[in-house]
N, C-alpha and C. Protein backbone atom coordinates (compact mmCIF):
# COMPACT_ATOMS: atom_id res chain seq x y z
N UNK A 1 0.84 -1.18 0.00
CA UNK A 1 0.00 0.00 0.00
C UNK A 1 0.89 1.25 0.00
N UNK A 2 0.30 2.16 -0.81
CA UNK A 2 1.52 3.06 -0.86
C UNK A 2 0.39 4.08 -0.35
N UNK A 3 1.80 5.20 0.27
CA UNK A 3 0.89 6.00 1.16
C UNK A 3 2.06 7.79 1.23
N UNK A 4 1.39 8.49 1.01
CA UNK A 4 2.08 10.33 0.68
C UNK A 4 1.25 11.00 1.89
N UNK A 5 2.31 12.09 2.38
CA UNK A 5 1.78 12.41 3.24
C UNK A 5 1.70 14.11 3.01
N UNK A 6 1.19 14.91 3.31
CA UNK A 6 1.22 16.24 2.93
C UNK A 6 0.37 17.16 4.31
N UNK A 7 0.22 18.52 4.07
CA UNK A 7 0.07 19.59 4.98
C UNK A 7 -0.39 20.63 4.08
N UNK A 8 -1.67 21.24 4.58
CA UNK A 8 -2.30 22.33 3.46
C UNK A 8 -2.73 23.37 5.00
N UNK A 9 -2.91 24.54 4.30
CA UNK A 9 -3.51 25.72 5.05
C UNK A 9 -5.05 25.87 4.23
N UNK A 10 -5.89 25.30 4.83
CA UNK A 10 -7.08 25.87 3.79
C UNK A 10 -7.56 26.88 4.17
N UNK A 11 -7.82 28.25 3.34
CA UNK A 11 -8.36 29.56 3.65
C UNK A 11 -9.20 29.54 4.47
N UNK A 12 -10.11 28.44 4.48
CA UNK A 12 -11.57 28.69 5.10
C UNK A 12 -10.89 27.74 6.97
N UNK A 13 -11.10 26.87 6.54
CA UNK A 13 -10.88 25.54 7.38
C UNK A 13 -9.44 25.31 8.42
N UNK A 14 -8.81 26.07 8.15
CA UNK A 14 -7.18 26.10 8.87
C UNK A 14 -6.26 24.89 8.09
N UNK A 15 -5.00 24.64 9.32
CA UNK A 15 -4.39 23.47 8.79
C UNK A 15 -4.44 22.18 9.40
N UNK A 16 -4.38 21.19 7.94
CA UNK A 16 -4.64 20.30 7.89
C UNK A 16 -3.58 19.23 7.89
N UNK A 17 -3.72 17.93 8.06
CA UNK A 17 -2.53 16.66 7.80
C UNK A 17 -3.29 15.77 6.71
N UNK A 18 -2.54 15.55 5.91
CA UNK A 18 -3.25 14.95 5.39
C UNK A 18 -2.41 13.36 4.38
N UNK A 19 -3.37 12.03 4.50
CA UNK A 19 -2.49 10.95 3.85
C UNK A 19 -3.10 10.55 2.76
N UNK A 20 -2.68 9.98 1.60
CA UNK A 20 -2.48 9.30 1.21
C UNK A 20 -2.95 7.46 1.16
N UNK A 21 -4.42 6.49 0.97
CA UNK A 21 -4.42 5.71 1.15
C UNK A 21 -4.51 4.75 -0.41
N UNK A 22 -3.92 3.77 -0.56
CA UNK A 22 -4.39 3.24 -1.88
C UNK A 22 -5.63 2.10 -2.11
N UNK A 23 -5.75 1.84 -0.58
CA UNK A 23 -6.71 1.30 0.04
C UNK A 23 -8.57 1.39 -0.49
N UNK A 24 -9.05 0.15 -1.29
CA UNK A 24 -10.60 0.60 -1.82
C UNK A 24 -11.53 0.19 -1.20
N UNK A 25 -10.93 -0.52 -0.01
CA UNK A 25 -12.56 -0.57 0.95
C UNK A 25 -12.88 0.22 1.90
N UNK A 26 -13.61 0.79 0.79
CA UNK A 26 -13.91 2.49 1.52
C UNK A 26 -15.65 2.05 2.41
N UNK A 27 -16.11 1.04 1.91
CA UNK A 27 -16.77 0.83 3.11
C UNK A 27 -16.45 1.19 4.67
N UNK A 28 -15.49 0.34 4.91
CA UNK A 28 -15.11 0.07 6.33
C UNK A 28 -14.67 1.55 7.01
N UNK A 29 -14.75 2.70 5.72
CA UNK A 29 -14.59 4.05 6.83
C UNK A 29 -15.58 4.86 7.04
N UNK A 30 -15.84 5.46 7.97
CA UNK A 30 -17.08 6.13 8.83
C UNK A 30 -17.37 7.26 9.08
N UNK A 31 -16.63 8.27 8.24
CA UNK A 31 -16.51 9.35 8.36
C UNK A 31 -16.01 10.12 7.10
N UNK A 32 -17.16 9.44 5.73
CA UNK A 32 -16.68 9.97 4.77
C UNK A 32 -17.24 11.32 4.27
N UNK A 33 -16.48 12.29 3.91
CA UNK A 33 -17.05 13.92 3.71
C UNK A 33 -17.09 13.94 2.31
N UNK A 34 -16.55 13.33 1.39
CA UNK A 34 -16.29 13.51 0.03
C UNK A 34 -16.20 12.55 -0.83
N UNK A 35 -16.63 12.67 -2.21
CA UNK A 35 -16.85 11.06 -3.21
C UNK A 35 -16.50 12.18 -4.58
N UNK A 36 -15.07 11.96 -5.15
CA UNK A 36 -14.54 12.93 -6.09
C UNK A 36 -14.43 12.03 -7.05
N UNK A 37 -14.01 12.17 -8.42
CA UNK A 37 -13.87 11.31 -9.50
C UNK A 37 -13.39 12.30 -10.60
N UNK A 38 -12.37 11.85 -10.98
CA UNK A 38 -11.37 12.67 -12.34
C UNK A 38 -12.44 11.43 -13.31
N UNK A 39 -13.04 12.50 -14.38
CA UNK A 39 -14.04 11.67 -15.11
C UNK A 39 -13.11 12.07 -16.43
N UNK A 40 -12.62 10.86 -17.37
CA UNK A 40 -12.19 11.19 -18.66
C UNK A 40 -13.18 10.85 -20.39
N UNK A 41 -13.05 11.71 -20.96
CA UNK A 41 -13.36 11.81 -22.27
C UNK A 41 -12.81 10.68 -23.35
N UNK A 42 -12.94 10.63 -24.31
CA UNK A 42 -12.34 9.36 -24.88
C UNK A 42 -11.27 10.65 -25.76
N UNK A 43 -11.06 11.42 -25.01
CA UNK A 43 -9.58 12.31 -25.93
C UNK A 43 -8.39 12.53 -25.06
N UNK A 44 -8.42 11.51 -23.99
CA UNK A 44 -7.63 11.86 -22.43
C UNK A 44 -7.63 13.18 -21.93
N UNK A 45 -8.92 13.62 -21.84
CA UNK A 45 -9.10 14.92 -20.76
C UNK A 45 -10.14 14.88 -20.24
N UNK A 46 -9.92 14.98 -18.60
CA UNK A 46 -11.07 15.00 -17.62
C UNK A 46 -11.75 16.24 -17.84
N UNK A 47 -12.83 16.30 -16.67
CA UNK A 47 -13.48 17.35 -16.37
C UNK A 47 -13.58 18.07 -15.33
N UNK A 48 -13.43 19.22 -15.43
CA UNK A 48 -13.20 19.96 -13.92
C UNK A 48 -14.36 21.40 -14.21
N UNK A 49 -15.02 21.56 -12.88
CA UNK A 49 -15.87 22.34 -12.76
C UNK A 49 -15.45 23.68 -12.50
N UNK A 50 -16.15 24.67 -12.88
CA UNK A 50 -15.78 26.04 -11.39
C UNK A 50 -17.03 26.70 -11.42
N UNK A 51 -17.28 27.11 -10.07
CA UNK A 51 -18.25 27.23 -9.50
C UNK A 51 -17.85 29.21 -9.27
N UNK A 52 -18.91 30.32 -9.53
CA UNK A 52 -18.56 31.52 -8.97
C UNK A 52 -17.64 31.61 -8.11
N UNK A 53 -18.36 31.21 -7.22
CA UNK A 53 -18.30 31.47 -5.05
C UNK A 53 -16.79 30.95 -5.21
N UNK A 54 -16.08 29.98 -6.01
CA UNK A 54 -14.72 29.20 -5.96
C UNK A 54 -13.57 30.08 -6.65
N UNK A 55 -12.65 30.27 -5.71
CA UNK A 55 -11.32 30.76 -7.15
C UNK A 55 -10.87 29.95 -7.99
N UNK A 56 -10.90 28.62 -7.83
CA UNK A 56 -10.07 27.81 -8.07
C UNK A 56 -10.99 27.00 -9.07
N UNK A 57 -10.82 26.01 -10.40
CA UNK A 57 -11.27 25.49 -10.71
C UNK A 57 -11.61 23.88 -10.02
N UNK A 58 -12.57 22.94 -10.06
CA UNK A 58 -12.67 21.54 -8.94
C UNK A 58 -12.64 20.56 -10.04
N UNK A 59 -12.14 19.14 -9.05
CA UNK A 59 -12.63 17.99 -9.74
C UNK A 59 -14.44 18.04 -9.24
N UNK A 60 -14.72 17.15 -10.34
CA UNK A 60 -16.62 16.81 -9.80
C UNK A 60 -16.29 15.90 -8.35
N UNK A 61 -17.58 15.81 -7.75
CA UNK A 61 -17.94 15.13 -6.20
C UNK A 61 -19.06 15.99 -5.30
N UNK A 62 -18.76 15.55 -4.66
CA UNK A 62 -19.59 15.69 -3.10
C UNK A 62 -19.82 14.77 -2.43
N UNK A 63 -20.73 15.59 -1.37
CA UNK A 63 -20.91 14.69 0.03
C UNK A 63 -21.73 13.66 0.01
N UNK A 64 -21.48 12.19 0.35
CA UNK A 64 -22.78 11.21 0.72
C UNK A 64 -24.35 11.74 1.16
N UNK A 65 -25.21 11.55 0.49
CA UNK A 65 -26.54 11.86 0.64
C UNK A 65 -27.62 10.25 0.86
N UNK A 66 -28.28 10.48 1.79
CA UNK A 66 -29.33 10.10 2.49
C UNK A 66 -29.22 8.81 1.53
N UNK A 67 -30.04 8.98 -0.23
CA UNK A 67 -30.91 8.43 -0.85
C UNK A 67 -29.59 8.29 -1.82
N UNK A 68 -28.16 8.06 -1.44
CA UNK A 68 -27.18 7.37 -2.11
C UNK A 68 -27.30 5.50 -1.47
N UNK A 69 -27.13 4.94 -2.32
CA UNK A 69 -27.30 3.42 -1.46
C UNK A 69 -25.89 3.06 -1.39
N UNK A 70 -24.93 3.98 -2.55
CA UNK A 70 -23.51 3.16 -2.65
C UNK A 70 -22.35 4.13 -2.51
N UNK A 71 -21.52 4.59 -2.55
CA UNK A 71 -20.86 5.60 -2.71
C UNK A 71 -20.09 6.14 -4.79
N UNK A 72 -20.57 4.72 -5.22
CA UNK A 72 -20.77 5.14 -6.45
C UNK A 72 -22.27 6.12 -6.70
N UNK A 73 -22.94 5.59 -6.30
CA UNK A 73 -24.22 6.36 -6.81
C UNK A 73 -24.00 7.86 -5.99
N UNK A 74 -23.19 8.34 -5.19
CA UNK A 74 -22.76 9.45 -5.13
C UNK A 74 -22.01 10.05 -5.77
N UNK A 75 -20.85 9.31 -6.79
CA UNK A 75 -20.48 9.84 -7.83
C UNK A 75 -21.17 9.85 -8.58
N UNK A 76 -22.04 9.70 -9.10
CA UNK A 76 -22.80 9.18 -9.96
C UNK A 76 -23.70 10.33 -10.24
N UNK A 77 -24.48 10.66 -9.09
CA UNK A 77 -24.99 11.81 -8.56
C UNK A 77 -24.41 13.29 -8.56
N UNK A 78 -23.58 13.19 -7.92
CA UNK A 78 -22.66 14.48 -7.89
C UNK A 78 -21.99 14.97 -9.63
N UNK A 79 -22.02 13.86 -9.75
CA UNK A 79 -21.18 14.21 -11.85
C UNK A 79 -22.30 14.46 -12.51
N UNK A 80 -23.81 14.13 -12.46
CA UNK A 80 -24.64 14.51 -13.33
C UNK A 80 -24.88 15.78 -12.76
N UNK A 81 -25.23 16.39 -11.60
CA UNK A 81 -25.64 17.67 -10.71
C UNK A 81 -24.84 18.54 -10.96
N UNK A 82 -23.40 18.73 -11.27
CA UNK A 82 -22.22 19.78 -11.25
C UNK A 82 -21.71 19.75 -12.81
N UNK A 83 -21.69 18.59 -13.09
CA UNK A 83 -21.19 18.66 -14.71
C UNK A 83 -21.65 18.01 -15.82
N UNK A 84 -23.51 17.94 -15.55
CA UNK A 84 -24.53 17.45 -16.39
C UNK A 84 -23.26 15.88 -17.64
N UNK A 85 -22.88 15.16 -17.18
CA UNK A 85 -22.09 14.02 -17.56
C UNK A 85 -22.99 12.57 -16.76
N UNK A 86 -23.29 11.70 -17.95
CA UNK A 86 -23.02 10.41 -17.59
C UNK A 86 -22.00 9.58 -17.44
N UNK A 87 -21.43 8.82 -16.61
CA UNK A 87 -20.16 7.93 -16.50
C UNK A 87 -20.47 6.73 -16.22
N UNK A 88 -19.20 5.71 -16.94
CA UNK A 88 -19.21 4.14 -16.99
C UNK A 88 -17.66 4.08 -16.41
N UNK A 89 -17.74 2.61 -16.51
CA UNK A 89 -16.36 2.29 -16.18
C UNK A 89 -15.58 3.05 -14.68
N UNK A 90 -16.77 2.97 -13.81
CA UNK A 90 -16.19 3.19 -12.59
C UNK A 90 -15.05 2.63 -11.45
N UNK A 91 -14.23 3.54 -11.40
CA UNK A 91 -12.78 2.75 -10.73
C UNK A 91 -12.71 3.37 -9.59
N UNK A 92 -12.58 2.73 -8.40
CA UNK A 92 -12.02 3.04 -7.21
C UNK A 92 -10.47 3.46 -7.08
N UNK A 93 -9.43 4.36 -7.00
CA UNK A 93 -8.38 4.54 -7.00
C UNK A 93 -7.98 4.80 -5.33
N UNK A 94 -8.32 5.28 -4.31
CA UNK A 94 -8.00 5.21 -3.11
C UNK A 94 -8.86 6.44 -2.33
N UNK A 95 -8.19 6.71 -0.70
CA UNK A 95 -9.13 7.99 -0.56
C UNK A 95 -7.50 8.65 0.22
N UNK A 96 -8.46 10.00 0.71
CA UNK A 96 -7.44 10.66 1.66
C UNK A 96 -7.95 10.62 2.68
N UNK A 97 -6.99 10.55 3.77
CA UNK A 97 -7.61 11.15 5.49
C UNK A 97 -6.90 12.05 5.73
N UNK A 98 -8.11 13.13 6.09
CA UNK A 98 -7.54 14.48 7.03
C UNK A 98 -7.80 14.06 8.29
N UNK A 99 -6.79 15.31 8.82
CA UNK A 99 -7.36 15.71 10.32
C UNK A 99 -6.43 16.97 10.39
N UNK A 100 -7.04 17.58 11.84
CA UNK A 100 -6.20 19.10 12.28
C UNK A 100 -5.14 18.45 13.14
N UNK A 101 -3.95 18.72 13.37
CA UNK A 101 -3.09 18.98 13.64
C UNK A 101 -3.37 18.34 15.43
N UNK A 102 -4.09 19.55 15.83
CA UNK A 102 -4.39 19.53 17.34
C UNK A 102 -5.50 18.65 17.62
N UNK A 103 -5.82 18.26 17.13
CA UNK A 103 -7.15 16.39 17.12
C UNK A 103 -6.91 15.47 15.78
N UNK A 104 -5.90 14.69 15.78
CA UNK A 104 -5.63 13.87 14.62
C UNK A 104 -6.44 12.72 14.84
N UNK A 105 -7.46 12.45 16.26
CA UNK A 105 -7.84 11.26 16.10
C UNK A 105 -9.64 11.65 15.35
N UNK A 106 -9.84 12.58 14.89
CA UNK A 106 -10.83 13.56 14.43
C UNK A 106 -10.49 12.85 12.76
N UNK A 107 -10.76 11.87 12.26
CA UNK A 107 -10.09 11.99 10.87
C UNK A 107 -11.51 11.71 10.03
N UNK A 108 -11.26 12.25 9.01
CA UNK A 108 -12.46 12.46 7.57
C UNK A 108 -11.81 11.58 6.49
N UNK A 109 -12.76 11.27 5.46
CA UNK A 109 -11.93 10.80 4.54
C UNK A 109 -12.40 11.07 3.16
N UNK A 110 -11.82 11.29 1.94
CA UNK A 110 -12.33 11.62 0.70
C UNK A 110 -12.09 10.73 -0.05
N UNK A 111 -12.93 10.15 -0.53
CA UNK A 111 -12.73 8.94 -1.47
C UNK A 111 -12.73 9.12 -3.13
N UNK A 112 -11.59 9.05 -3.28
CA UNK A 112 -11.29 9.34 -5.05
C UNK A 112 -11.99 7.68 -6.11
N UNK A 113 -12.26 8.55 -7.35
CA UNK A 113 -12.34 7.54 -8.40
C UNK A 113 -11.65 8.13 -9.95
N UNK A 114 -12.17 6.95 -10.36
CA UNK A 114 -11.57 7.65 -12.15
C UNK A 114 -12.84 6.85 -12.64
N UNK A 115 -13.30 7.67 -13.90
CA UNK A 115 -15.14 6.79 -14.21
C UNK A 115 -14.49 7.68 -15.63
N UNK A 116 -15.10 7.07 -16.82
CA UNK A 116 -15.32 7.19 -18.56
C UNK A 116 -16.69 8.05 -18.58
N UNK A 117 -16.66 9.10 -19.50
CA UNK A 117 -17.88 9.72 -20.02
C UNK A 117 -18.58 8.87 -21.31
N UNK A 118 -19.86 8.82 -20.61
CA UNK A 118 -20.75 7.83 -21.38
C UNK A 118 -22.14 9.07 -22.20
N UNK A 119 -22.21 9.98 -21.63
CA UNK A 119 -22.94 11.19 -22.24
C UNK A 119 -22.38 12.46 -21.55
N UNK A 120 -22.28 13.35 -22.95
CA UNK A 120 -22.00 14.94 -22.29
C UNK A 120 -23.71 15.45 -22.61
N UNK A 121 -24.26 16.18 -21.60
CA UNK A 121 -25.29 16.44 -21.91
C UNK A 121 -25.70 18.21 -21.31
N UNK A 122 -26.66 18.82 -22.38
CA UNK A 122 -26.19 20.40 -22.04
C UNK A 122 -26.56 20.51 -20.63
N UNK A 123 -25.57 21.77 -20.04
CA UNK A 123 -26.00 22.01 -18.75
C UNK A 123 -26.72 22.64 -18.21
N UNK A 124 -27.03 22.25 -16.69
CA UNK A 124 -28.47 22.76 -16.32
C UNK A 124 -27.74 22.75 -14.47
N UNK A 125 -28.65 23.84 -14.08
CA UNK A 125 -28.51 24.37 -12.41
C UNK A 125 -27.94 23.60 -11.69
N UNK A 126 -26.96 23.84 -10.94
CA UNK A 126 -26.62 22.40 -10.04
C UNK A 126 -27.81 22.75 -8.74
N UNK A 127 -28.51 22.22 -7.90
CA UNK A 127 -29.35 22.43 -6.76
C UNK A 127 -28.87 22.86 -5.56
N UNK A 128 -27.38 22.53 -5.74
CA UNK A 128 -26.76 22.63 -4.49
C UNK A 128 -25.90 24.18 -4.42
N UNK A 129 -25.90 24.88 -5.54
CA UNK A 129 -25.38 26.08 -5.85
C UNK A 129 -26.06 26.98 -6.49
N UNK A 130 -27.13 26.52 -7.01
CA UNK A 130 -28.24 27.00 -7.36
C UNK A 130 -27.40 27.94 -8.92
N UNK A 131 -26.59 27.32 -9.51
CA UNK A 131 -25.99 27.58 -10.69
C UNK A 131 -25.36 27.05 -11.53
N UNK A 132 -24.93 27.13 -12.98
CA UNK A 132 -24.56 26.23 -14.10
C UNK A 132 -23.27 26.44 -13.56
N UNK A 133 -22.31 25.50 -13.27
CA UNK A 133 -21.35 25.56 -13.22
C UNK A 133 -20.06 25.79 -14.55
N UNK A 134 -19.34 25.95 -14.93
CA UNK A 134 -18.77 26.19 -15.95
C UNK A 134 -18.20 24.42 -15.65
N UNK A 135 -18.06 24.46 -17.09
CA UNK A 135 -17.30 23.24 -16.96
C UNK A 135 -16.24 23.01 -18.36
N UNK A 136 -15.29 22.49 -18.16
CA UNK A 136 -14.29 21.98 -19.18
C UNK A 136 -13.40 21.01 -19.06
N UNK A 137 -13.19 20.89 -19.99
CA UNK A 137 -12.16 19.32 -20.19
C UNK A 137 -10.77 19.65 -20.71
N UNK A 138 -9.77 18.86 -19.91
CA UNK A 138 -8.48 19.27 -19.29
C UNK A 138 -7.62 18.20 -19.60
N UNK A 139 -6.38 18.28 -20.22
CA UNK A 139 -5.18 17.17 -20.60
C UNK A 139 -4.80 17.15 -18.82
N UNK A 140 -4.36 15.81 -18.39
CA UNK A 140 -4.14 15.89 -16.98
C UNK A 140 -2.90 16.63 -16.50
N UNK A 141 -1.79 17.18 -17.84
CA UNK A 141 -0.77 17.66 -17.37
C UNK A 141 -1.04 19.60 -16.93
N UNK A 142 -2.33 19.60 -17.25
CA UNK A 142 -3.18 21.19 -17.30
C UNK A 142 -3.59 21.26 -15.78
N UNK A 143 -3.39 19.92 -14.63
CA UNK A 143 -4.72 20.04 -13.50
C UNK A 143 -3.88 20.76 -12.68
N UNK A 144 -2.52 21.27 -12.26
CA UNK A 144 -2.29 21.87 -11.77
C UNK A 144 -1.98 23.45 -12.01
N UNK A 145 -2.32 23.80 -13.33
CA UNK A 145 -2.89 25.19 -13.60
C UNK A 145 -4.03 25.54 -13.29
N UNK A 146 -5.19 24.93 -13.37
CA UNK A 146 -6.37 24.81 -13.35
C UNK A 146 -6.73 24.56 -12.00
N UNK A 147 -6.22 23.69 -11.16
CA UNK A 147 -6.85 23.64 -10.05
C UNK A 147 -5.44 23.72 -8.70
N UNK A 148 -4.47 23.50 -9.20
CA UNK A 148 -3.39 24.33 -8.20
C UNK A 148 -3.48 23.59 -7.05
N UNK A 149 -3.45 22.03 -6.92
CA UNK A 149 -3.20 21.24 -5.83
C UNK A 149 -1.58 20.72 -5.85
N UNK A 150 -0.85 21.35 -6.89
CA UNK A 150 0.56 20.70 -6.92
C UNK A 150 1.09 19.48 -6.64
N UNK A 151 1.81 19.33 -5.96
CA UNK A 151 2.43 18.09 -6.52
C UNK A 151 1.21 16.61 -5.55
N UNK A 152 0.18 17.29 -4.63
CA UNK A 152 -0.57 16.68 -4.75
C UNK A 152 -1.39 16.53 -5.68
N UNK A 153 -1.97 17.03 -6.19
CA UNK A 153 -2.80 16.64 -7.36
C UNK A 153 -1.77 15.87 -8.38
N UNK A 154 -0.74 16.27 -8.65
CA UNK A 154 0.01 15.57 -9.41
C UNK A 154 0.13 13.90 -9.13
N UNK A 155 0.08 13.48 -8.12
CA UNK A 155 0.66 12.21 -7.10
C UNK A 155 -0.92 11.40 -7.64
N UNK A 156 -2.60 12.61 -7.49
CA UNK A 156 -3.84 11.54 -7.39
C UNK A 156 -3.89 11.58 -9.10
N UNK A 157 -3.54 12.45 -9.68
CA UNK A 157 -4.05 12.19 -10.85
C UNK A 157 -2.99 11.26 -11.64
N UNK A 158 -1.75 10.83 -11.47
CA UNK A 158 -1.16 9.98 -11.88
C UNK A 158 -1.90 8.76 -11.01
N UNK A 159 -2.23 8.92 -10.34
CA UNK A 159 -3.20 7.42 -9.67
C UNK A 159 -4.27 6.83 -10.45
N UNK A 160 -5.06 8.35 -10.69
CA UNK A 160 -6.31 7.84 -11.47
C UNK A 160 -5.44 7.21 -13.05
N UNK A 161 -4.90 8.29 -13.85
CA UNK A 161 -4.34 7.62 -15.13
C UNK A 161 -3.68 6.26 -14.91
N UNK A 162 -3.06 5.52 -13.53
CA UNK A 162 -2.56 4.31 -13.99
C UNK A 162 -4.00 3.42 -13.86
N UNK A 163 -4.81 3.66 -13.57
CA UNK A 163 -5.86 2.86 -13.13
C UNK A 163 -6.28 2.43 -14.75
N UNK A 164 -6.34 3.51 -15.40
CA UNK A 164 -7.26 3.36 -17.09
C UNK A 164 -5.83 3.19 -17.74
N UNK A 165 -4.87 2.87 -17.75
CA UNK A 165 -3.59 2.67 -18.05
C UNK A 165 -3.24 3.54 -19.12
N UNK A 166 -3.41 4.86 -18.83
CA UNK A 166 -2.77 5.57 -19.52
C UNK A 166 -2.31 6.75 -19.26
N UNK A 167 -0.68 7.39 -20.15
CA UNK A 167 0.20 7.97 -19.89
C UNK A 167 -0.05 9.77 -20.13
N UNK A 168 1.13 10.39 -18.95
CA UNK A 168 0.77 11.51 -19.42
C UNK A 168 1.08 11.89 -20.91
């Protein structure tokens, strides 16, 4: 199991610790905040959202909801709601655990995927922002212009590409 470890200041949220799991039984964790997925095109470029309220451009996701039965059907959910996309070929690639610094036994976890676009379809309001999100599709060597997680993002999105076995 391979495992990266890193440290962020988030504007809103303070600082964080954060690992690295390659681990897919994301069942067995209990405290999941997030279900993200680098979704690719059949031209090797994902999709990444941006939202007003955000500086930054996002991968698609969100939070587990009630009337999800699986944590796919939260990707599933979250990619049609933010970036009007159908997806197949759903892959589990690993998650992260945070925590603060001063309560590490406080830990969250975000569970990454990599999923194929099966329909682009025009966009419409997300409910949860109450707006069309912009959306575009991105060569993976673009995600750290675009969304500025550095050499982390660099580390998940070479995760997701070995999963669909392909190179930058």
């Amino acid at each position: 199991m391979i495992k990266k470890s890193w440290s962020i200041n988030h504007p809103e949220f303070g600082y964080w610790e954060m690992e690295w799991s390659d681990d897919t039984n994301f069942e067995k964790l209990d405290r999941v905040i997030g279900v993200q997925g680098f979704v690719f095109d059949d031209n090797g470029k994902f999709c990444i959202i941006k939202l007003s309220k955000k500086e930054r451009w996002l991968i698609t996701g969100g939070k587990p909801e009630k009337e999800d039965k699986t944590f796919e059907d939260t990707l599933i959910r979250e990619v049609d709601e933010e970036a009007d996309l159908d997806i197949k070929d759903i892959k589990r690639i690993g998650y992260i655990v945070s925590y603060r610094k001063e309560s590490p036994e406080e830990k969250e976890y975000s569970l990454r995927y990599v999923a194929k676009v099966s329909k682009i379809k025009p966009q419409t309001e997300d409910p949860a922002y109450n707006e069309i999100p912009e959306r575009k599709f991105i060569f993976p060597k673009e995600f750290d212009k675009f969304c500025g997680w550095g050499e982390n993002g660099v580390f998940q999105i070479n995760k997701a590409l070995e999963k669909l076995n392909y190179k930058i």
